[in-house]
N, C-alpha and C. Protein backbone atom coordinates (compact mmCIF):
# COMPACT_ATOMS: atom_id res chain seq x y z
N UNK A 1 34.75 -32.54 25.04
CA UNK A 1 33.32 -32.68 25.23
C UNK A 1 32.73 -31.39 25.80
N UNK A 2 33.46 -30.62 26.81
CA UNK A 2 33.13 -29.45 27.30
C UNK A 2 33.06 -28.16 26.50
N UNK A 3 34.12 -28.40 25.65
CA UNK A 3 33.85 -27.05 24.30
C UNK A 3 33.00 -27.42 24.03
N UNK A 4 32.47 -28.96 23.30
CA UNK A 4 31.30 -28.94 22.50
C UNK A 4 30.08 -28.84 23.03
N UNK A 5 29.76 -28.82 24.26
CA UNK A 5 28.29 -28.59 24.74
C UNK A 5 28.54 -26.87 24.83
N UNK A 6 30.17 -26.27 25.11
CA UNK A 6 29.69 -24.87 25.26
C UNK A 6 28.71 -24.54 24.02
N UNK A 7 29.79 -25.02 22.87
CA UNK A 7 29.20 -24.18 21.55
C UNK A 7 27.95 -24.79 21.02
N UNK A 8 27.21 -25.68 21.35
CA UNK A 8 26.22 -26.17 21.04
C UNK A 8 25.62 -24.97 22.00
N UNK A 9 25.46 -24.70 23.26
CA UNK A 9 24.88 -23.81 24.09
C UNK A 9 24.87 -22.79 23.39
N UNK A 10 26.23 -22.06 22.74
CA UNK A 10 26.02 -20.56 21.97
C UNK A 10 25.50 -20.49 20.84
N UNK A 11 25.38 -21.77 20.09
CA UNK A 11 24.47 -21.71 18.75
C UNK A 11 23.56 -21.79 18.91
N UNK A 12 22.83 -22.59 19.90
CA UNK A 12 21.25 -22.87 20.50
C UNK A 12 20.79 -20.77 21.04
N UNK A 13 21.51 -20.59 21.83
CA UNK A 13 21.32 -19.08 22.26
C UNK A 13 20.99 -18.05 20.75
N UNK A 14 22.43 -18.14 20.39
CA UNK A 14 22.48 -17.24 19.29
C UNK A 14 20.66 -17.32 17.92
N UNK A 15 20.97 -18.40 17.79
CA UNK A 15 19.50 -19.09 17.07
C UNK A 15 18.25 -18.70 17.50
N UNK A 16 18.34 -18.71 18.97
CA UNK A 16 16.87 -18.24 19.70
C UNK A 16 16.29 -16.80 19.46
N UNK A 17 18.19 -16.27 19.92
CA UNK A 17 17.75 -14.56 19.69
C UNK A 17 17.75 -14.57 18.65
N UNK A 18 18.00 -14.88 17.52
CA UNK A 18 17.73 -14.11 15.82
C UNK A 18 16.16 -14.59 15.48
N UNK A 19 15.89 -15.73 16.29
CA UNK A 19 14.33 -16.16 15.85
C UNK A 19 13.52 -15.11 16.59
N UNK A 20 14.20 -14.50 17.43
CA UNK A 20 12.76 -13.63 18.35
C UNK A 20 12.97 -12.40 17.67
N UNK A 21 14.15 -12.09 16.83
CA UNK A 21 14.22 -10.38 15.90
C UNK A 21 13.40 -10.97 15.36
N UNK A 22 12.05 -9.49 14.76
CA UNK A 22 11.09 -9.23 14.41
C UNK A 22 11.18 -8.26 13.22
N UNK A 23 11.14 -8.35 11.93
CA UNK A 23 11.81 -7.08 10.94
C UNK A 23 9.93 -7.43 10.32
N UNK A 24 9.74 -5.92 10.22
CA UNK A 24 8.87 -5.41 9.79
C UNK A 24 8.89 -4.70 8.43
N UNK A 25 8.33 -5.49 7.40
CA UNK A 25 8.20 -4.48 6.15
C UNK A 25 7.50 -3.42 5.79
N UNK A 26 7.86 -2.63 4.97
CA UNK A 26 7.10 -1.68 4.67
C UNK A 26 6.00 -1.97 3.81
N UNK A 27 4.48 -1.69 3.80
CA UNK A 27 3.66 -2.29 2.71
C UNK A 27 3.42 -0.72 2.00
N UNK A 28 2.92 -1.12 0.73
CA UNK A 28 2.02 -0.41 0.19
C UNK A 28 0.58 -0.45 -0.10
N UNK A 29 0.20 1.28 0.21
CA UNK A 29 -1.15 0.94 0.24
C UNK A 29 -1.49 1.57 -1.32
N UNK A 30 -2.84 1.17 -2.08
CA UNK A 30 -3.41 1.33 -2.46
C UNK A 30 -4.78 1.86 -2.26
N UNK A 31 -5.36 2.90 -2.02
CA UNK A 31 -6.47 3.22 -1.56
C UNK A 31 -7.31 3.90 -2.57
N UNK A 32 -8.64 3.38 -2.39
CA UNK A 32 -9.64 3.97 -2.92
C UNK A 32 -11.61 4.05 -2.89
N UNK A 33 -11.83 5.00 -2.65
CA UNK A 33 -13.57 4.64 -1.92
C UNK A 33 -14.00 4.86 -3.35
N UNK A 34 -15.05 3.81 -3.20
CA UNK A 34 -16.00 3.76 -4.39
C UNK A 34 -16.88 5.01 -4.51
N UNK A 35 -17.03 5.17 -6.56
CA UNK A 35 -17.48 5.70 -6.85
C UNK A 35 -18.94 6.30 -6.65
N UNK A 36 -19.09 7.51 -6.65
CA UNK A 36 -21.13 8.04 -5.96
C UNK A 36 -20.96 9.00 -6.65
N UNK A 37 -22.19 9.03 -7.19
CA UNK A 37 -23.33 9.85 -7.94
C UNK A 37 -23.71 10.96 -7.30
N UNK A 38 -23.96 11.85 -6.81
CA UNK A 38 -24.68 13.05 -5.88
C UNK A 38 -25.89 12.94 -6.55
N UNK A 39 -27.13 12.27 -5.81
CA UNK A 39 -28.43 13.11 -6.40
C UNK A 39 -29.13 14.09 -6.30
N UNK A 40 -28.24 15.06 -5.81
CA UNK A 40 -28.45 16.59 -5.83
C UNK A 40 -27.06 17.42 -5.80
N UNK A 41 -27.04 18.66 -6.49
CA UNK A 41 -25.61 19.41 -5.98
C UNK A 41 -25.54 19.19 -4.94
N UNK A 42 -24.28 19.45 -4.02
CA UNK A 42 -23.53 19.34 -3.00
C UNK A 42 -22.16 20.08 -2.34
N UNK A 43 -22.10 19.84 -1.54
CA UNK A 43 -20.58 20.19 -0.92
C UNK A 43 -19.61 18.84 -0.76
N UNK A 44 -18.90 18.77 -0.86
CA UNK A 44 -18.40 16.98 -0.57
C UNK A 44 -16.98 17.73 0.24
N UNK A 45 -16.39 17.04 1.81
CA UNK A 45 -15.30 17.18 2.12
C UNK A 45 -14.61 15.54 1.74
N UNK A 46 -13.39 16.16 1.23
CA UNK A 46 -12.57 15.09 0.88
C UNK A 46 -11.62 14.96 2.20
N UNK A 47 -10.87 13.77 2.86
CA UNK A 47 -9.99 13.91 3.88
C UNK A 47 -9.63 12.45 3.52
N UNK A 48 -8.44 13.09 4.12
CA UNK A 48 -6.95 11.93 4.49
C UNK A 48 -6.04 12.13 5.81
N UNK A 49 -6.32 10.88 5.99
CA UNK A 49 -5.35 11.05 7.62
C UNK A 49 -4.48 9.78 7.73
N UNK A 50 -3.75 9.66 8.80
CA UNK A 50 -2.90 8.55 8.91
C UNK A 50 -2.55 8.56 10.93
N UNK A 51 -2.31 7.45 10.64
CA UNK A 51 -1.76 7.09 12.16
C UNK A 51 -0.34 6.49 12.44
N UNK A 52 0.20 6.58 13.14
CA UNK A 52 1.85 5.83 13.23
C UNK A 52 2.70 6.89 12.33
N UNK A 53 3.42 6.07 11.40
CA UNK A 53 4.64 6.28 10.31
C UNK A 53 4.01 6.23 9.20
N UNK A 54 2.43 6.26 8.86
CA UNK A 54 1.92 6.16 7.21
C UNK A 54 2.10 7.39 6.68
N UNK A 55 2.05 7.09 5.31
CA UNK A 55 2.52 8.20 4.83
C UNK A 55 1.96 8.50 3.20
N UNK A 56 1.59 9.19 3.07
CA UNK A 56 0.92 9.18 1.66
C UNK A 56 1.58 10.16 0.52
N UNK A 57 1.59 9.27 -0.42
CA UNK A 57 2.37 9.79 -1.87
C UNK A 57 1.76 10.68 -2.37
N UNK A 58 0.94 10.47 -2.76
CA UNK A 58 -0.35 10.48 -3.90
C UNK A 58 -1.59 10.51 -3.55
N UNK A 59 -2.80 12.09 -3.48
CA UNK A 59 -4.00 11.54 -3.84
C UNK A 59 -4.36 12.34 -4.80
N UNK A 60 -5.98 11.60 -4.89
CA UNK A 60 -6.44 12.05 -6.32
C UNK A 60 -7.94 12.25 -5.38
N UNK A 61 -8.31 13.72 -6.36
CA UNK A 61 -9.73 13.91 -6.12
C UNK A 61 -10.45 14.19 -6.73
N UNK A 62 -12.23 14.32 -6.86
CA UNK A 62 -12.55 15.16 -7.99
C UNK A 62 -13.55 15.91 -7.75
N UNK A 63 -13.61 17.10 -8.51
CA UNK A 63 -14.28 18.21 -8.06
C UNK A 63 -14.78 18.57 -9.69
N UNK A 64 -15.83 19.70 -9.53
CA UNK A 64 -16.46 20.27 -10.69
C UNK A 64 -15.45 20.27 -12.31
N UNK A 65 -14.26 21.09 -11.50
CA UNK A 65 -13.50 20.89 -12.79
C UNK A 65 -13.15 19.45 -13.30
N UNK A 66 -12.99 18.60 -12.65
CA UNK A 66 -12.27 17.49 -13.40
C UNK A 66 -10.98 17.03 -11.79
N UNK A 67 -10.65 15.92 -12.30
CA UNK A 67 -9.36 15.08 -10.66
C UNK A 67 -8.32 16.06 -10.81
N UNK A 68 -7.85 16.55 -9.72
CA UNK A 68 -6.83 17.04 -9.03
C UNK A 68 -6.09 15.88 -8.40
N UNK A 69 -4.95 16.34 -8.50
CA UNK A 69 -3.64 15.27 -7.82
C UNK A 69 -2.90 15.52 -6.81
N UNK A 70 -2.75 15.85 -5.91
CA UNK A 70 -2.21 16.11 -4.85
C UNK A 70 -0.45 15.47 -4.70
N UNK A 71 0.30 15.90 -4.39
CA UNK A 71 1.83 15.21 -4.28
C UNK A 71 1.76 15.21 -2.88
N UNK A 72 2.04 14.26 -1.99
CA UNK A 72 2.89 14.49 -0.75
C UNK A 72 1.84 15.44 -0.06
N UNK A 73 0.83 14.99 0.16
CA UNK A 73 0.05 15.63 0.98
C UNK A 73 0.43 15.61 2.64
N UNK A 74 -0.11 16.72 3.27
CA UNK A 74 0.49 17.00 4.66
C UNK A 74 -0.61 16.70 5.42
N UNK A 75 -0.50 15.61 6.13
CA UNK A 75 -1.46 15.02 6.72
C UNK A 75 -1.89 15.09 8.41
N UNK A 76 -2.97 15.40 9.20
CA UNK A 76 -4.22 15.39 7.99
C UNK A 76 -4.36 16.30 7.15
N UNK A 77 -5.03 15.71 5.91
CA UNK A 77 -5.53 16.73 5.06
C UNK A 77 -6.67 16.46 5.16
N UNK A 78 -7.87 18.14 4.40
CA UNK A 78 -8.74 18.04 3.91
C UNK A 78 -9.18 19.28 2.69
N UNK A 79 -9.90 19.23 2.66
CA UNK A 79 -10.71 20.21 1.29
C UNK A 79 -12.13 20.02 1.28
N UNK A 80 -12.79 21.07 1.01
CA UNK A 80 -14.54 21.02 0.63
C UNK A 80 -14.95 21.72 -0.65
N UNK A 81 -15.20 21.14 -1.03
CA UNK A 81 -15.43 21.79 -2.54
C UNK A 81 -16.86 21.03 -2.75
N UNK A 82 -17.88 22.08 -4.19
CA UNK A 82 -18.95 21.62 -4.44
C UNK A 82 -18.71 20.98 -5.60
N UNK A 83 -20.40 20.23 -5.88
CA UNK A 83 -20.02 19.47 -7.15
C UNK A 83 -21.17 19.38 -7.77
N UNK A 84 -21.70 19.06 -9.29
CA UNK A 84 -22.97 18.70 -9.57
C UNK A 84 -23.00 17.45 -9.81
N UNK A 85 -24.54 17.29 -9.56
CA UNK A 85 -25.31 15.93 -9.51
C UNK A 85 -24.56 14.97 -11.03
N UNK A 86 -23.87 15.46 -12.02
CA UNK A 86 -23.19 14.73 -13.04
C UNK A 86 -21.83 14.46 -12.61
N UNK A 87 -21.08 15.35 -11.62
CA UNK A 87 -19.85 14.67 -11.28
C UNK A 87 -19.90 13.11 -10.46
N UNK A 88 -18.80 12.47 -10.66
CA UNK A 88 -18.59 11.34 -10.41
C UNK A 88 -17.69 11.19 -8.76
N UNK A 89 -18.30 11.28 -8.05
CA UNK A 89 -17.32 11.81 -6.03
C UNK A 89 -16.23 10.36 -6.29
N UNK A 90 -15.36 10.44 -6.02
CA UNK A 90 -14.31 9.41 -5.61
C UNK A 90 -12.66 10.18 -4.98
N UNK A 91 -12.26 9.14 -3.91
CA UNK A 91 -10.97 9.73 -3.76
C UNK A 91 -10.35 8.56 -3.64
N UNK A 92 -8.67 8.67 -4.33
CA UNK A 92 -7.90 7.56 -4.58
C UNK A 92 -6.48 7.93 -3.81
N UNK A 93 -5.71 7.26 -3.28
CA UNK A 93 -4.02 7.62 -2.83
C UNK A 93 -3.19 6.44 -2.65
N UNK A 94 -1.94 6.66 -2.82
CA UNK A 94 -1.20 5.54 -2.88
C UNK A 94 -0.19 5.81 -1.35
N UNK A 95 0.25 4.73 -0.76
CA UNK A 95 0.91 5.47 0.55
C UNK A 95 1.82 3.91 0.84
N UNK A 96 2.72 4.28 1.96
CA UNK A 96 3.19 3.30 2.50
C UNK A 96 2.94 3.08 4.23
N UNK A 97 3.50 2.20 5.08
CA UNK A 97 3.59 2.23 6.40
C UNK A 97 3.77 1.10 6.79
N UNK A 98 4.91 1.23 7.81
CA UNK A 98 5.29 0.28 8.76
C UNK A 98 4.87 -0.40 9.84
N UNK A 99 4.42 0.64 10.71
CA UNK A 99 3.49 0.65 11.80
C UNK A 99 2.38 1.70 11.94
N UNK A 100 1.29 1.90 11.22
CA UNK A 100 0.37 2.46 11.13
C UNK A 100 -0.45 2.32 9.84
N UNK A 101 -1.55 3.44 10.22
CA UNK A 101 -2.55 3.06 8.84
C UNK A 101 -2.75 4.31 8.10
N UNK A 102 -3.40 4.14 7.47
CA UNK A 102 -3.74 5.42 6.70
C UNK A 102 -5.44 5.45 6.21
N UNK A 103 -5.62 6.56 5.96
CA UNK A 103 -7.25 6.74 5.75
C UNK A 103 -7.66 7.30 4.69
N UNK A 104 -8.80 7.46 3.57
CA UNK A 104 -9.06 8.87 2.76
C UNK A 104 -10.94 8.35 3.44
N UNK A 105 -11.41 9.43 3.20
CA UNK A 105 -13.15 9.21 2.90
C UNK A 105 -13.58 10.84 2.17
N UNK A 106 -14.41 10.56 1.86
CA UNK A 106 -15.45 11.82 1.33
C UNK A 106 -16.87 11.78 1.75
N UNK A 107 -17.24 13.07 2.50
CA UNK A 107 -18.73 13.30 2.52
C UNK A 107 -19.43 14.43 2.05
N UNK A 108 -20.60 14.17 1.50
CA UNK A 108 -21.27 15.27 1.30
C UNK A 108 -22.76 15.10 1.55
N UNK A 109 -23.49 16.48 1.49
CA UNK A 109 -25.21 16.06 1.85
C UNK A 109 -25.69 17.09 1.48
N UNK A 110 -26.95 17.14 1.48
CA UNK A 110 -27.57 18.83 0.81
C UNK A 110 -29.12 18.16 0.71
N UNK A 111 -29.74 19.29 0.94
CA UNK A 111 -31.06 19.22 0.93
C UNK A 111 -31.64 17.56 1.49
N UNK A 112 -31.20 17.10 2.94
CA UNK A 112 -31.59 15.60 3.04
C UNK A 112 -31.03 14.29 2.36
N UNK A 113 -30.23 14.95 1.01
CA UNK A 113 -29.69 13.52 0.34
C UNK A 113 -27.79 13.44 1.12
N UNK A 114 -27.53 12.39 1.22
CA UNK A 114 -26.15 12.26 1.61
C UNK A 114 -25.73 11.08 0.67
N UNK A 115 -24.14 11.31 0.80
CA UNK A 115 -23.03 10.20 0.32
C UNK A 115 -22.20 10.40 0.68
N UNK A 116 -21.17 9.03 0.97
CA UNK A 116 -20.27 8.71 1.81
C UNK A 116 -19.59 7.56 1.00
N UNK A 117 -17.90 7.88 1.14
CA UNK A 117 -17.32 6.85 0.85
C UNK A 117 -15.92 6.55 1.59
N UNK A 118 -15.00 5.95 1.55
CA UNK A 118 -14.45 5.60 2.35
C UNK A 118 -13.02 4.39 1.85
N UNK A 119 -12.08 4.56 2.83
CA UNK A 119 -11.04 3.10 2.37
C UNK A 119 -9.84 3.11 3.35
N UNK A 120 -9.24 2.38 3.65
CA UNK A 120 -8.14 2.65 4.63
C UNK A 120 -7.38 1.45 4.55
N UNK A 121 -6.16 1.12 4.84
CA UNK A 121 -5.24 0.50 5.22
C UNK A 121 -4.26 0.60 6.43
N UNK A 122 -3.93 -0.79 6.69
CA UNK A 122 -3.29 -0.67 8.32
C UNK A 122 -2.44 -1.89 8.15
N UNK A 123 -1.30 -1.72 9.20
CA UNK A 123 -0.24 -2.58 9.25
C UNK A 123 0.30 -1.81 11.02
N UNK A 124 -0.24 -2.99 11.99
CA UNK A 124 0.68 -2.66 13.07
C UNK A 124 1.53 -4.05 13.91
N UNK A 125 2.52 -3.51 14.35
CA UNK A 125 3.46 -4.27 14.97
C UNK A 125 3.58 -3.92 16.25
N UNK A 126 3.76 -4.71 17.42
CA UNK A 126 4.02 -5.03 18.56
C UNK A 126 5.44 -5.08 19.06
C-alpha cells in the first residue's frame, strides 16, 4: 500500500511539472500595409523593425522603378526614396518570432499632403 501511494505521489508530481512546461511556437508573420496613392510626388521612408527574437525573411518595396525585394534584412531597417503621384506606396515582409514582434510602415508628405501605412505582428510569452 505504501509503494502505491509513493508512486501515485510521483505520477501526480511528475504530471504537474510537465503541465506547467510551457513550449512556445514559432509563428509566422505575414505582413503588409495597405496600398496609397500619393496625391502629389513625394519622399516616402519605408522601415522595418522588430522586437525580441523576430526576424524577417523577406521584404518587398516600391519605389519609382518598380518592387525591390530585400533578403534578410538587418534590422532596423530603413530607406527613403521618392515616388510619383502614379506609383502605387506599399510595403510587404514575411518573418517569424517566438517572443517578439515585428513591424514595417511607410511615410511620406510633400507640399501638406501625407500618407501613411502600416502592419505588425506580435507573439509574447511570459
Amino acid at each position: 500500500m505504501k509503494k502505491n501511494l509513493s508512486f501515485i505521489i510521483f505520477l501526480s508530481f511528475t504530471f504537474l511539472s510537465l503541465a506547467g512546461c510551457k513550449k512556445t511556437n514559432e509563428i509566422t508573420c505575414a505582413l503588409s500595409a495597405p496600398l496609397n496613392q500619393p496625391p502629389v510626388d513625394m519622399t516616402i521612408v519605408y522601415t522595418a523593425t522588430q522586437t525580441g527574437d523576430g526576424v524577417i525573411a523577406s521584404l518587398s518595396y516600391v519605389t519609382i522603378s518598380g518592387t525591390i525585394t530585400v533578403q534578410n534584412p538587418q534590422l532596423p531597417w530603413t530607406i527613403t526614396v521618392p515616388v510619383f503621384t502614379s506609383t502605387k506606396v506599399t510595403i510587404s515582409a514575411t518573418g517569424t518570432t517566438k517572443n517578439g514582434s515585428l513591424s514595417i510602415s511607410y511615410d511620406g508628405n510633400s507640399g501638406g499632403s501625407t500618407i501613411h501605412g502600416s502592419d505588425s505582428c506580435e507573439q509574447q510569452t511570459n
